[in-house]
Protein backbone atom coordinates (compact mmCIF):
# COMPACT_ATOMS: atom_id res chain seq x y z
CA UNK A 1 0.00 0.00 0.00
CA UNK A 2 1.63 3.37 -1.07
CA UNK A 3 1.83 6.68 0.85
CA UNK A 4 -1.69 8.18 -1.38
CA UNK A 5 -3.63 4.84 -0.49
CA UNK A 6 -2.67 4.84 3.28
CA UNK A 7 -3.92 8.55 3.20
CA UNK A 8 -6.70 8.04 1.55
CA UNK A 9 -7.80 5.28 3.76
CA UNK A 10 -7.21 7.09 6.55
CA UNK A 11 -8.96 9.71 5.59
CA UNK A 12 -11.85 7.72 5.34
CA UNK A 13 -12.22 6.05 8.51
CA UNK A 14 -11.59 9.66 10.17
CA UNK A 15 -14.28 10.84 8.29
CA UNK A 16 -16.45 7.62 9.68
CA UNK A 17 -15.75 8.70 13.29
CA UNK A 18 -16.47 12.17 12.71
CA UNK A 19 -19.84 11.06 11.46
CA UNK A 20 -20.59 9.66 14.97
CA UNK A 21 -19.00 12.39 16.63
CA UNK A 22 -20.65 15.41 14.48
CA UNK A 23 -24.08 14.19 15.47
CA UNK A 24 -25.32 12.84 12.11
CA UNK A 25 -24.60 8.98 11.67
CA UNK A 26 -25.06 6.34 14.86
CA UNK A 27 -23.36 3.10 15.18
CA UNK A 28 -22.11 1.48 11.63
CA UNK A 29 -25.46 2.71 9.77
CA UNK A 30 -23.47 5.11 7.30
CA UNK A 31 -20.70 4.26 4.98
CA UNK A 32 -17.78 6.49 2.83
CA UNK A 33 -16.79 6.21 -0.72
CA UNK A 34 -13.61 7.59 -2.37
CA UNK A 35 -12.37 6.77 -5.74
CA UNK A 36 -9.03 5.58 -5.74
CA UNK A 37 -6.96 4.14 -8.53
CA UNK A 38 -9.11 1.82 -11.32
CA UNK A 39 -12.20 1.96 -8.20
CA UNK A 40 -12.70 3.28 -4.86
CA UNK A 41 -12.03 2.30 -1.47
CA UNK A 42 -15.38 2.33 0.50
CA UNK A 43 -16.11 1.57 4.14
CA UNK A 44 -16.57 -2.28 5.17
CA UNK A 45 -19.84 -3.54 6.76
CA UNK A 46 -20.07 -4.52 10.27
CA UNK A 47 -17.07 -3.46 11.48
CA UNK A 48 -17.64 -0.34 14.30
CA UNK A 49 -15.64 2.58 13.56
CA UNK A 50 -13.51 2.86 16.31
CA UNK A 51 -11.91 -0.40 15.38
CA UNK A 52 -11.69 0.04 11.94
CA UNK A 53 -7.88 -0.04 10.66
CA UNK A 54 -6.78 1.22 7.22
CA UNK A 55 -6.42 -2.73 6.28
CA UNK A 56 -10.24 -3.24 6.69
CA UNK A 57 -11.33 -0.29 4.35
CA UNK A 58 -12.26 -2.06 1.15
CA UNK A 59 -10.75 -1.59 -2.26
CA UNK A 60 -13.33 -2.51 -5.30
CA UNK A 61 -12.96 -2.65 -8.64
CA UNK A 62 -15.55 -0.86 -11.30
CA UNK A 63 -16.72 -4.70 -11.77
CA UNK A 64 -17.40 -5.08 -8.01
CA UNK A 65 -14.78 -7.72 -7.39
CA UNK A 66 -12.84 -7.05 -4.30
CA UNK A 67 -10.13 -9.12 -2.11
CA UNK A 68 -9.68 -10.66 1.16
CA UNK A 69 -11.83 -11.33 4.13
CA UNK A 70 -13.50 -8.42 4.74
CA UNK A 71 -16.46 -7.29 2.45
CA UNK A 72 -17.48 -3.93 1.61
CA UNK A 73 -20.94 -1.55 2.17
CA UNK A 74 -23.79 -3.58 1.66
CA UNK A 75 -24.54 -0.32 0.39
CA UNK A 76 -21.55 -0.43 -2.80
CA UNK A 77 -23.68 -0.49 -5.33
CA UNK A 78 -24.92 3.39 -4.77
CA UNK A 79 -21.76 4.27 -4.14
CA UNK A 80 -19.98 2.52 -7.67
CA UNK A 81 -22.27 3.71 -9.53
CA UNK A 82 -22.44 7.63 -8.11
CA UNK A 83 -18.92 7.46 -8.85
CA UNK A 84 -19.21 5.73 -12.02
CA UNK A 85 -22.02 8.06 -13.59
CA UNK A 86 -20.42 11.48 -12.19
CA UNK A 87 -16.79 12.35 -12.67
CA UNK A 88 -17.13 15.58 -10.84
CA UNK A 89 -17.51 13.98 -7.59
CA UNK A 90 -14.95 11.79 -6.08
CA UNK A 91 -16.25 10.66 -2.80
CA UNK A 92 -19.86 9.69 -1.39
CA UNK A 93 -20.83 10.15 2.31
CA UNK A 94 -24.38 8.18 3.12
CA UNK A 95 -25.59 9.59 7.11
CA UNK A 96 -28.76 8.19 8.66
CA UNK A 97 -29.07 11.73 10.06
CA UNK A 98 -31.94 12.14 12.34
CA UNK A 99 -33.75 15.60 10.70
CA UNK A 100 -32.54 14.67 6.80
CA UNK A 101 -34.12 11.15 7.48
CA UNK A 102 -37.19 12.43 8.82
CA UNK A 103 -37.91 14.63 5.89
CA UNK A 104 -36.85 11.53 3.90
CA UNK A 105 -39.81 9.73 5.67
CA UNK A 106 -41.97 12.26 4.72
CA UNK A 107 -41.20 11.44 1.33
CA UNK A 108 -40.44 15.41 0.48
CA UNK A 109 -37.67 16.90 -0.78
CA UNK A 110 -36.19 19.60 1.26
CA UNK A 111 -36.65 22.92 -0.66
CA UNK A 112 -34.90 26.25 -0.80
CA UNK A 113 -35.52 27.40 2.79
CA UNK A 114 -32.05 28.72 3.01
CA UNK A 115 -29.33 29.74 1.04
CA UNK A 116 -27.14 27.02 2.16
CA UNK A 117 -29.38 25.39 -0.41
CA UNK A 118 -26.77 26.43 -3.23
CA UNK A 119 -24.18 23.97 -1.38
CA UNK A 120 -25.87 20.50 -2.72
CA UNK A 121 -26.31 22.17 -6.33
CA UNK A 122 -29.27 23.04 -6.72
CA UNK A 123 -32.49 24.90 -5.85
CA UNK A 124 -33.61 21.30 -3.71
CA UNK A 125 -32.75 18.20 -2.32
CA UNK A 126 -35.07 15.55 -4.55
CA UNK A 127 -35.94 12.27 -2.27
CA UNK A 128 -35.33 9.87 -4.51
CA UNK A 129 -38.00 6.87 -4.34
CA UNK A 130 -37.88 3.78 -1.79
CA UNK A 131 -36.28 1.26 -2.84
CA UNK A 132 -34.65 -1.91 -0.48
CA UNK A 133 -30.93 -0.80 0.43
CA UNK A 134 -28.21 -2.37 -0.76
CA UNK A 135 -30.29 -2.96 -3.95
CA UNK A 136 -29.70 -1.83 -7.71
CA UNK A 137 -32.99 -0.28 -8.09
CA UNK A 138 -32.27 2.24 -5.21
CA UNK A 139 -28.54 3.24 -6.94
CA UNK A 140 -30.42 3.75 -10.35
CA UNK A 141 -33.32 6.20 -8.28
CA UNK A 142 -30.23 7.69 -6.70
CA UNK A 143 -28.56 8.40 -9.86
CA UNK A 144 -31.88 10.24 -10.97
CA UNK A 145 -32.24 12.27 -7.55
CA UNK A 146 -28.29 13.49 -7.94
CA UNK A 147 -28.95 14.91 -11.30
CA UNK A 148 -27.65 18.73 -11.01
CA UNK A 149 -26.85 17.98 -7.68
CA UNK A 150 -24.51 16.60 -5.05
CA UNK A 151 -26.65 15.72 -2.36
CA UNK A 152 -30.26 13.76 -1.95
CA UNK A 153 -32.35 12.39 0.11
CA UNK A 154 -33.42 8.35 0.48
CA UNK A 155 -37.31 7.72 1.15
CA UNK A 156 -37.61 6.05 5.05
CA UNK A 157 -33.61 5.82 4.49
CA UNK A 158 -31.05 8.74 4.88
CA UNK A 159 -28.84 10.55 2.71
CA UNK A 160 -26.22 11.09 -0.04
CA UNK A 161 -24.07 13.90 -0.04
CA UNK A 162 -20.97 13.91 -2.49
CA UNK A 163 -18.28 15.63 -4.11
CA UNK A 164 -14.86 16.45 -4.92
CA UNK A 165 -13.35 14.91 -1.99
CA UNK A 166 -13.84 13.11 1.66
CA UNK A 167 -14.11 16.43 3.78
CA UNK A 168 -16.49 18.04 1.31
CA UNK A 169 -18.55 15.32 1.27
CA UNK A 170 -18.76 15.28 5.20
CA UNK A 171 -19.09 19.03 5.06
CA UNK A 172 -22.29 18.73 2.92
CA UNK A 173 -23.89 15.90 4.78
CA UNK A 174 -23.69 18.21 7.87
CA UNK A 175 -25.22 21.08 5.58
CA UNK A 176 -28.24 18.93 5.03
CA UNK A 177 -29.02 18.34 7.89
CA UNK A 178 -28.99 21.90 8.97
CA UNK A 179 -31.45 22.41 6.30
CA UNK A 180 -33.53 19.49 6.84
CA UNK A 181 -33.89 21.15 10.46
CA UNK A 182 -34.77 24.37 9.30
CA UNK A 183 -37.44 22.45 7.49
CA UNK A 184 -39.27 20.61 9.98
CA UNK A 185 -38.49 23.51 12.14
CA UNK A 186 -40.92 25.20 9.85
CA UNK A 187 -43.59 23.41 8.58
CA UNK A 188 -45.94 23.35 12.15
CA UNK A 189 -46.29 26.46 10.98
CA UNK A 190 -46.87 25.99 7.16
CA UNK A 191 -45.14 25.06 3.98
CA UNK A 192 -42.52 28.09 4.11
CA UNK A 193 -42.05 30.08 0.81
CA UNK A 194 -38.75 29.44 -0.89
């Protein structure tokens, strides 16, 4: 493993913790993304964060193939193919964040209630539609949610947030749940104009 792959992997299981610790991700429920190389390294399942080691972040292949013991997200398939489909973006953070996932059970997108809007790309954060997780049918409804934008929301699920690299990712995911807070912050008192 060279000095770039170390980092990177490091990186990412940082950026794992920091979930837990900002507030938006409990227990294993999230998982990180990075391309790296001909693939990306992504988060392993099962394994809780404060044990994680750069060894047991996964490296896969475009094809899905990976080696060794330890096996990747059950969630790689969103994260492959968010990578895959968008060159501008080179890592994928996916929070269970209490607020974002409430709106997300809601089934509403979050709309422009704030400037901060602007940061995931847009003038909204689309839900995409349920679909089981881990499955292809929710990557392909994520691919259609992320269009113009870097960050959506999963129906009864959670959230994507993505771009150019680990800490921007992280940054965003944090951003949407500010805004998914301003949102239900809002609406006992009516749909707020945006």
């Amino acid at each position: 493993m060279d000095k770039q792959e170390l980092a990177l992997r490091t990186e990412l299981i940082e950026a794992c913790r920091a979930m837990n610790g900002l507030g938006i991700n409990k227990g294993t429920a999230g998982n990180i993304s990075v391309r790296f190389g001909d693939g990306f390294l992504i988060s392993p399942t099962g394994i809780p964060y404060d044990k994680l080691l750069p060894g047991h972040v996964v490296y896969m292949n475009w094809d899905a193939g990976f080696d060794g013991d330890v096996r990747p997200s059950s969630e790689w398939r969103f994260h492959r193919d968010i990578l895959q489909a968008r060159e501008d973006l080179n890592a994928v953070v996916h929070t269970h964040s209490t607020n974002a996932t409430s709106v997300s059970i809601l089934n509403r997108d979050i709309p422009a209630v704030h400037y901060a809007i602007a940061a995931a790309g847009g003038p909204s954060i689309r839900c995409a539609p349920y679909e089981i997780f881990g499955s292809q049918e929710l990557a392909d409804r994520i691919i259609i949610a992320l269009e113009g934008r870097r960050a959506c929301l999963l129906a009864h699920h959670g959230v994507i947030a993505a771009h150019v690299s680990i800490g921007r990712a992280l940054s965003l995911a944090v951003t949407v749940e500010e805004l998914a807070t301003h949102y239900l912050n809002c609406l006992p008192m009516g749909e707020p104009p945006s």
